[in-house]
Protein backbone atom coordinates (compact mmCIF):
# COMPACT_ATOMS: atom_id res chain seq x y z
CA UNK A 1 -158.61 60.73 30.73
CA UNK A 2 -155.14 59.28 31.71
CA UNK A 3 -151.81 60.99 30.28
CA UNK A 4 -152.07 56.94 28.00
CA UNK A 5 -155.07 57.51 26.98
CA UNK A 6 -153.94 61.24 25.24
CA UNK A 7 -150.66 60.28 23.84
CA UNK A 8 -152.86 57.72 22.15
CA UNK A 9 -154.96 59.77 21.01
CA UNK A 10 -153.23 62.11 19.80
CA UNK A 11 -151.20 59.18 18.02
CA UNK A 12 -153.50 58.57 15.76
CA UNK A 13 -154.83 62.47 15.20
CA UNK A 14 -150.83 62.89 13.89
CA UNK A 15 -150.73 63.40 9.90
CA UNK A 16 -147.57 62.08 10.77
CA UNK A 17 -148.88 58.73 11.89
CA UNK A 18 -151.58 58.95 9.24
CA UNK A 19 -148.83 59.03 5.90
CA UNK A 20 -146.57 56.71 7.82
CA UNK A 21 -149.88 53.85 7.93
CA UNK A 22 -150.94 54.66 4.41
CA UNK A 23 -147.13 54.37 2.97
CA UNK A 24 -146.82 50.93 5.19
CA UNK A 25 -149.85 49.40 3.62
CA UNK A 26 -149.23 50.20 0.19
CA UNK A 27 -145.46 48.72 0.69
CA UNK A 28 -146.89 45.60 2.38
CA UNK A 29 -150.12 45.20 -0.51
CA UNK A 30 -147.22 45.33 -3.17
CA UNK A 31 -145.63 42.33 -1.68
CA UNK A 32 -149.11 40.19 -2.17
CA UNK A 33 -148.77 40.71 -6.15
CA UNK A 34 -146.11 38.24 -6.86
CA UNK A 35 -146.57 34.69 -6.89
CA UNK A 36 -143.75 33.69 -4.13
CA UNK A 37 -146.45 30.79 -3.09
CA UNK A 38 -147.61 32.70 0.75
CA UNK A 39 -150.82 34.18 -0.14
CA UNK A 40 -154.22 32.51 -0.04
CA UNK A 41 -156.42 34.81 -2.25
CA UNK A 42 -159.57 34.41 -4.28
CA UNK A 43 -160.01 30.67 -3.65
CA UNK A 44 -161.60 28.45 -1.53
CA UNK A 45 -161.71 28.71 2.49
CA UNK A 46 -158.92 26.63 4.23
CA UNK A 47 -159.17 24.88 6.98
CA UNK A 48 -159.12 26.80 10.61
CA UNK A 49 -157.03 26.03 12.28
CA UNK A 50 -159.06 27.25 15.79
CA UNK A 51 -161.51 24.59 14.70
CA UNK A 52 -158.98 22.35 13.58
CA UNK A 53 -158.18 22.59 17.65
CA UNK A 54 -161.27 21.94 18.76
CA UNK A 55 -161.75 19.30 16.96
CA UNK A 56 -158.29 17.87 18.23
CA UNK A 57 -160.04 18.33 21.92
CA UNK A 58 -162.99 16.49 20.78
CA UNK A 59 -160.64 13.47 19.71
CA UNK A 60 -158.67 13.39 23.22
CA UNK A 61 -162.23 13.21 24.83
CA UNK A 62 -163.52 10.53 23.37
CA UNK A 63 -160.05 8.34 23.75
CA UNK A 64 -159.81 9.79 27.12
CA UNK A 65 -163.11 10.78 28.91
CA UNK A 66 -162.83 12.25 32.15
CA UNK A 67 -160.01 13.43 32.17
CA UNK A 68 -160.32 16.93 30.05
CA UNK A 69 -162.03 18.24 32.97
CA UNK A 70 -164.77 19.51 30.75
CA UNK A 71 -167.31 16.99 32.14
CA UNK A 72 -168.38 15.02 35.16
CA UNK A 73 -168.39 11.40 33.81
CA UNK A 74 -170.26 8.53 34.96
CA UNK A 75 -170.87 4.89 33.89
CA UNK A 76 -175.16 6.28 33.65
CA UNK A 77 -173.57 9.29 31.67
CA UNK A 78 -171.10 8.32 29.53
CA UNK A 79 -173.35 7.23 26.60
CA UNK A 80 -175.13 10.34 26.74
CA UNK A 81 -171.38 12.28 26.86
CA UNK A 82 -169.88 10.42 24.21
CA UNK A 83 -173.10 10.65 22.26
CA UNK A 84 -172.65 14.21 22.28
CA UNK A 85 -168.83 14.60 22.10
CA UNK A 86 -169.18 12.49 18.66
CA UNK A 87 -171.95 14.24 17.26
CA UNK A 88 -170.08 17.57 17.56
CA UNK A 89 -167.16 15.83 16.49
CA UNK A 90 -168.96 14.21 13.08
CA UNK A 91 -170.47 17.57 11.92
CA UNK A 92 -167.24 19.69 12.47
CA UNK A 93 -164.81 16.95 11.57
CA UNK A 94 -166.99 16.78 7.91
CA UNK A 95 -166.79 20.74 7.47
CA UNK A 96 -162.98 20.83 7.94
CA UNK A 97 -162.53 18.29 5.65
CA UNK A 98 -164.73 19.70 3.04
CA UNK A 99 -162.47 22.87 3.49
CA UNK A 100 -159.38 20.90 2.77
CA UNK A 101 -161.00 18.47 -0.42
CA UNK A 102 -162.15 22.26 -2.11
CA UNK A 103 -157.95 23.21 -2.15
CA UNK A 104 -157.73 20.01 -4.59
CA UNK A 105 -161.13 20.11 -6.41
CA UNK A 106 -160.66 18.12 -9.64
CA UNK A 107 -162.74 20.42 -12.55
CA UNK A 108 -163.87 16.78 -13.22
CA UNK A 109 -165.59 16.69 -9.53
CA UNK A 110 -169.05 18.51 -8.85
CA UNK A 111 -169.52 20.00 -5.31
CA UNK A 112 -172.04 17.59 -4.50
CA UNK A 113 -169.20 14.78 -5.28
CA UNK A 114 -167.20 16.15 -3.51
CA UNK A 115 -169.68 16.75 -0.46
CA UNK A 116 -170.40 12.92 -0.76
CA UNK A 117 -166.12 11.88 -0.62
CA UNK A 118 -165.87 14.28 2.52
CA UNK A 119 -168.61 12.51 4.28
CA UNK A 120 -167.51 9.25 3.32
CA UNK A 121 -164.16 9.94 4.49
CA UNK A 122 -165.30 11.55 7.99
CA UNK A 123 -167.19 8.25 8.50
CA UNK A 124 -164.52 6.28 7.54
CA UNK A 125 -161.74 7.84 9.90
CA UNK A 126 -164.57 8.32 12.94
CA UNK A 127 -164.97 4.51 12.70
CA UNK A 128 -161.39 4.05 13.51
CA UNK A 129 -161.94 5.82 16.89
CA UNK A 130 -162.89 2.45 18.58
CA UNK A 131 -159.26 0.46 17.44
CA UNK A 132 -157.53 3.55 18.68
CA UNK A 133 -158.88 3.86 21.60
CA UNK A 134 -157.72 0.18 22.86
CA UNK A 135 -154.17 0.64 21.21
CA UNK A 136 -154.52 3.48 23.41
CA UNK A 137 -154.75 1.68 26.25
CA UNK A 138 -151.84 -0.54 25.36
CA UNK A 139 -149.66 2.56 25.14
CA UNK A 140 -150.33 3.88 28.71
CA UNK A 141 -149.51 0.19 29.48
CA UNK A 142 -146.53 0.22 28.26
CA UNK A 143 -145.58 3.41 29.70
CA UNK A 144 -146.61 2.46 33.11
CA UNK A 145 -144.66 -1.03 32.84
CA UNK A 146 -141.56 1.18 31.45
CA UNK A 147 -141.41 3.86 33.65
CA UNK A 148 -140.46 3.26 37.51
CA UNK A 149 -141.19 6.57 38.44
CA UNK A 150 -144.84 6.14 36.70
CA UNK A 151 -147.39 5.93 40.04
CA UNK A 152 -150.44 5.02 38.07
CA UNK A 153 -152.33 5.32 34.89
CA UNK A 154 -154.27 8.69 35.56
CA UNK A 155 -150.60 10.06 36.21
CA UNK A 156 -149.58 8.72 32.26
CA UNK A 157 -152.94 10.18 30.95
CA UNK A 158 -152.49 13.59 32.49
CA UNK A 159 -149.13 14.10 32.15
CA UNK A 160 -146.78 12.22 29.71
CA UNK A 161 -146.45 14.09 27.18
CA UNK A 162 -145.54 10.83 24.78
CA UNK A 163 -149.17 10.06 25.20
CA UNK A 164 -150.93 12.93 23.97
CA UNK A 165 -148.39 13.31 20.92
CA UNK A 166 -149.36 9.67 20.06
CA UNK A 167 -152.59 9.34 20.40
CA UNK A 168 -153.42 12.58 17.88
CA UNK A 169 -151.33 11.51 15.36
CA UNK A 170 -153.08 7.75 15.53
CA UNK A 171 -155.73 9.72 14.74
CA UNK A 172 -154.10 12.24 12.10
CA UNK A 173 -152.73 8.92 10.30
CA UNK A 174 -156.38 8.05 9.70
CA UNK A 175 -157.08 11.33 8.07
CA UNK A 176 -153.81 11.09 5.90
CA UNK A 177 -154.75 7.57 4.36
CA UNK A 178 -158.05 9.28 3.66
CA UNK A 179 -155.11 11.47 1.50
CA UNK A 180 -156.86 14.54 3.48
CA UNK A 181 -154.80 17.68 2.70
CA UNK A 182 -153.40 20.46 5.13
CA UNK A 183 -155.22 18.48 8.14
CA UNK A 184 -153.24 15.65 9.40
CA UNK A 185 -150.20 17.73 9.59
CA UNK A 186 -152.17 20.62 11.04
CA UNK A 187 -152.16 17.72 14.01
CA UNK A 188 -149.20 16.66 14.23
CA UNK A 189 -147.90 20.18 14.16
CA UNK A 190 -150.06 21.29 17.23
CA UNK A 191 -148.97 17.81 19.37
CA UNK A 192 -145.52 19.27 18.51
CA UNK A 193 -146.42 22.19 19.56
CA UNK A 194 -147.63 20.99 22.84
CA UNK A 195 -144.97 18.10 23.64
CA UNK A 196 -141.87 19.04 21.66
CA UNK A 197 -142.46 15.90 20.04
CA UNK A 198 -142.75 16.06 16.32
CA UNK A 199 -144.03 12.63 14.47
CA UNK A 200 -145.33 12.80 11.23
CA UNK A 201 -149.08 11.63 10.21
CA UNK A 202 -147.82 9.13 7.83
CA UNK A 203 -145.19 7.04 10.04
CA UNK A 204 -147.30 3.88 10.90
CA UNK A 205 -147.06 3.13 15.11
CA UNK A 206 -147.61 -0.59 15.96
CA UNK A 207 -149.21 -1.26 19.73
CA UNK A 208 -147.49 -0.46 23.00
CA UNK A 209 -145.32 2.62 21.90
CA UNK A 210 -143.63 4.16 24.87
CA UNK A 211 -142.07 7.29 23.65
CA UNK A 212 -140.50 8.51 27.77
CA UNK A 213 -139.89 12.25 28.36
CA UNK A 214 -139.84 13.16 24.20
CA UNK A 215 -138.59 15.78 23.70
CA UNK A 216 -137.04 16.61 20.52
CA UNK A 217 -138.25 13.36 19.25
CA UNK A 218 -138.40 13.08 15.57
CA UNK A 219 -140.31 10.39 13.60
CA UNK A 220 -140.51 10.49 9.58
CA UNK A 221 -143.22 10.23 7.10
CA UNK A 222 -141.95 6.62 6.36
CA UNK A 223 -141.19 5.29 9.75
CA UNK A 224 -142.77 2.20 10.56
CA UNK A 225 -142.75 0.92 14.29
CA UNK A 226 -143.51 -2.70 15.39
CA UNK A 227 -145.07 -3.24 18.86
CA UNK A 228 -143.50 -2.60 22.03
CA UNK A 229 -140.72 -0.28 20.85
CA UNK A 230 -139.18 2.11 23.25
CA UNK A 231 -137.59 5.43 22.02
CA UNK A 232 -135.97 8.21 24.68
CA UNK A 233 -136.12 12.26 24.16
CA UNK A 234 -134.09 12.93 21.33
CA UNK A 235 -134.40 10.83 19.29
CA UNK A 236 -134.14 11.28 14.91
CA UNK A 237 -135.86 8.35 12.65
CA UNK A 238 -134.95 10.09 9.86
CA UNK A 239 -134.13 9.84 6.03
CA UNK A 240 -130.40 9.49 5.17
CA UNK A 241 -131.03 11.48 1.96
CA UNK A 242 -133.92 12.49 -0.54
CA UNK A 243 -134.20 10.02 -3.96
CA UNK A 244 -134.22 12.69 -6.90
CA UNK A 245 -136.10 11.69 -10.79
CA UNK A 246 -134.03 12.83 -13.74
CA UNK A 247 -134.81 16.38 -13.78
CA UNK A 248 -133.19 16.65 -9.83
CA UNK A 249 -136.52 16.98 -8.03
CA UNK A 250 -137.01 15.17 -5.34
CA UNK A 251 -139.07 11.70 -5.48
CA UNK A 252 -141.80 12.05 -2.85
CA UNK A 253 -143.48 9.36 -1.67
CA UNK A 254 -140.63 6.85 -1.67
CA UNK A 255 -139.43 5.07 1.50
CA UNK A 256 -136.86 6.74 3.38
CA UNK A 257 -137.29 6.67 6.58
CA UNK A 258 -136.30 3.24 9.29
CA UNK A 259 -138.43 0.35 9.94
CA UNK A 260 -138.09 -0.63 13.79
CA UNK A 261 -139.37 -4.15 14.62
CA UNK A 262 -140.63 -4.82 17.54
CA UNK A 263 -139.05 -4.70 21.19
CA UNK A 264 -136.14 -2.50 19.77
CA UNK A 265 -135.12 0.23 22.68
CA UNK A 266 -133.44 3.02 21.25
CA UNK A 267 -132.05 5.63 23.79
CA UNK A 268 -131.47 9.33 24.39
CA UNK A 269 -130.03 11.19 20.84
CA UNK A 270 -129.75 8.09 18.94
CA UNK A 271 -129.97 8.59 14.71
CA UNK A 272 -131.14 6.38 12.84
CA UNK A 273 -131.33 7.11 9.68
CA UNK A 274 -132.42 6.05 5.83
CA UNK A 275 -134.43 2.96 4.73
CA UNK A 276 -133.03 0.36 6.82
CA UNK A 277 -134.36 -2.02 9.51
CA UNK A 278 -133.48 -2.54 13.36
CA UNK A 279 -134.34 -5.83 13.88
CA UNK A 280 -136.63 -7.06 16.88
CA UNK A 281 -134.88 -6.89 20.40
CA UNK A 282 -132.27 -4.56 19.19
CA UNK A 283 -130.61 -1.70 21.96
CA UNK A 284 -129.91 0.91 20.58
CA UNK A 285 -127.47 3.51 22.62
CA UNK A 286 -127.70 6.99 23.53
CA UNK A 287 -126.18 9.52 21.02
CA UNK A 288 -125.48 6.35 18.12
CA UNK A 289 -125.31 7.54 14.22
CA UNK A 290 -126.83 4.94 12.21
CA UNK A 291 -127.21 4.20 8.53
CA UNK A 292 -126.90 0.35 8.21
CA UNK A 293 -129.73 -1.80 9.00
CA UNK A 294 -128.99 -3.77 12.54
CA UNK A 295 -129.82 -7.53 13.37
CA UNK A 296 -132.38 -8.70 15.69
CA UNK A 297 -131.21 -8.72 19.41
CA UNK A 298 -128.44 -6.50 18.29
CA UNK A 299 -126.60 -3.75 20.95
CA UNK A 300 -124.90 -0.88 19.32
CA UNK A 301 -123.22 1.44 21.58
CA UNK A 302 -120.67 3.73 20.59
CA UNK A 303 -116.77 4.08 22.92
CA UNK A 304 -116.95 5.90 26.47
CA UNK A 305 -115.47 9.15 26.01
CA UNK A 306 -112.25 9.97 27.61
CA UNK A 307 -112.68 11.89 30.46
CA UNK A 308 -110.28 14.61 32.23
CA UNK A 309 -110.74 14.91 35.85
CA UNK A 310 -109.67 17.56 37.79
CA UNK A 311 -110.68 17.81 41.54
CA UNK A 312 -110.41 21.31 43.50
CA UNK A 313 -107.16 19.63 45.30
CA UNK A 314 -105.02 19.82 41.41
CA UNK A 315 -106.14 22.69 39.63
């Protein structure tokens, strides 16, 4: 046995170590008794968010065959993939969403109701998969046709991250129409995750969205984008501020967030904020605050800064 392997040992043989583990628990077990709204005990199972994943994989095959590396596609088995993909997809799909109906079970509902309303709603945003598959294709398009330093489609599939982040929340805005809790945003959340990209399931994304490099991209609940629109990394369609009812709370559901027509181009740390409407063709420049809505054709640009220059000759 190494010198390790001892000290470990002989860790957990301490009375020391023993009272110190006992004590921790009982401090950390008190902290589950309040009701501070971050423990999930004695109800229903919640989604997984492992599975949640793997469904998310399933998804990005289907759109995107071939290119997971998972499987050897050909036109004689692509049916046969697919077909197998989408079964896997249908039965694990339904069980997560099952998970997430139980957290709002109406007393009113019966299990078996609610069984049926999960099913009906896995159908429901399956059957979507075939309309987002060929706006799919018009996004790649569009990043190709926007990007010089693009070299071909399989390089926008592979790589961009703009891509992946948009074509799983097309998908997660499915599921949050079907008002699915917990699950859209658990998809969002991981293409954030992955691409630094962060747009929520309920902004609506017309066709041809090039979103080029990404990061720190942020698009709100609200946000609606017409076709063809072109956003650069850091970029904020966000809300100006939060509507509040009598009482102070804030007014959910209410639109906040910009509405960018189509063939607007907004550029690197541009903010846009509130509900308010860039019309089609606009420009929009790099590192631009705005709150008023902008006509169509429009170019907003904000002063050069002045620059001090001092070359090695002067200082």
């Amino acid at each position: 046995m190494s010198n390790k392997c001892r000290r470990t040992k002989g860790l957990f043989n301490n009375s020391n170590s023993e009272e110190f583990i006992t004590n921790l628990v009982k401090e950390i077990a008190a902290t589950y008794d309040d009701e501070k709204g971050i423990n999930h005990i004695d109800g229903n199972n919640l989604p997984n968010e492992y599975e949640v994943i793997n469904i998310i994989n399933h998804v990005m095959e289907l759109i995107f065959p071939g290119y997971s590396e998972k499987k050897i596609y050909s036109k004689s088995l692509l049916v046969y993939n697919a077909g197998e993909i989408t079964a896997n997809l249908y039965v694990e799909l339904y069980h997560q969403i099952t998970r997430a109906m139980l957290y709002d079970l109406n007393e009113d509902c019966s299990q078996c109701e609610l069984e049926e309303q999960a099913l009906q709603s896995c159908q429901k945003v399956l059957s979507k998969l075939p309309k987002i598959r060929e706006m799919m294709k018009a996004d790649v398009i569009a990043a190709f046709d926007g990007d010089p330093a693009a070299k071909s489609l399989d390089e926008i599939i592979l790589s961009y991250p703009g891509i992946k982040a948009i074509a799983i929340q097309r998908f997660a805005h499915e599921l949050y129409h079907e008002n699915i809790p917990f699950i859209p945003r658990m998809f969002t959340e991981y293409a954030h995750r992955l691409t630094g990209i962060d747009i929520h399931p309920g902004a609506h994304l017309g066709s041809g969205i090039f979103i080029d490099h990404g990061t720190g991209v942020v698009i709100g609940e609200t946000a609606r984008l017409g076709d063809n629109v072109k956003i650069y990394q850091g970029v904020t369609l966000g809300a100006l501020s939060f509507p509040k009812d009598s009482c102070g709370k804030i007014i959910k559901g209410a639109k906040r967030h910009p509405t960018i027509e189509n063939n607007v181009t907004i550029y690197s740390g541009a903010t846009v904020l509130g509900n308010i409407v860039i019309g089609s063709g606009a420009i929009i420049g790099g590192n631009v605050w705005i709150t008023d809505s902008v006509e169509p054709k429009a170019k907003i640009t904000i002063s050069s800064p002045e620059l001090t220059i001092k070359t090695a000759n002067k200082l």
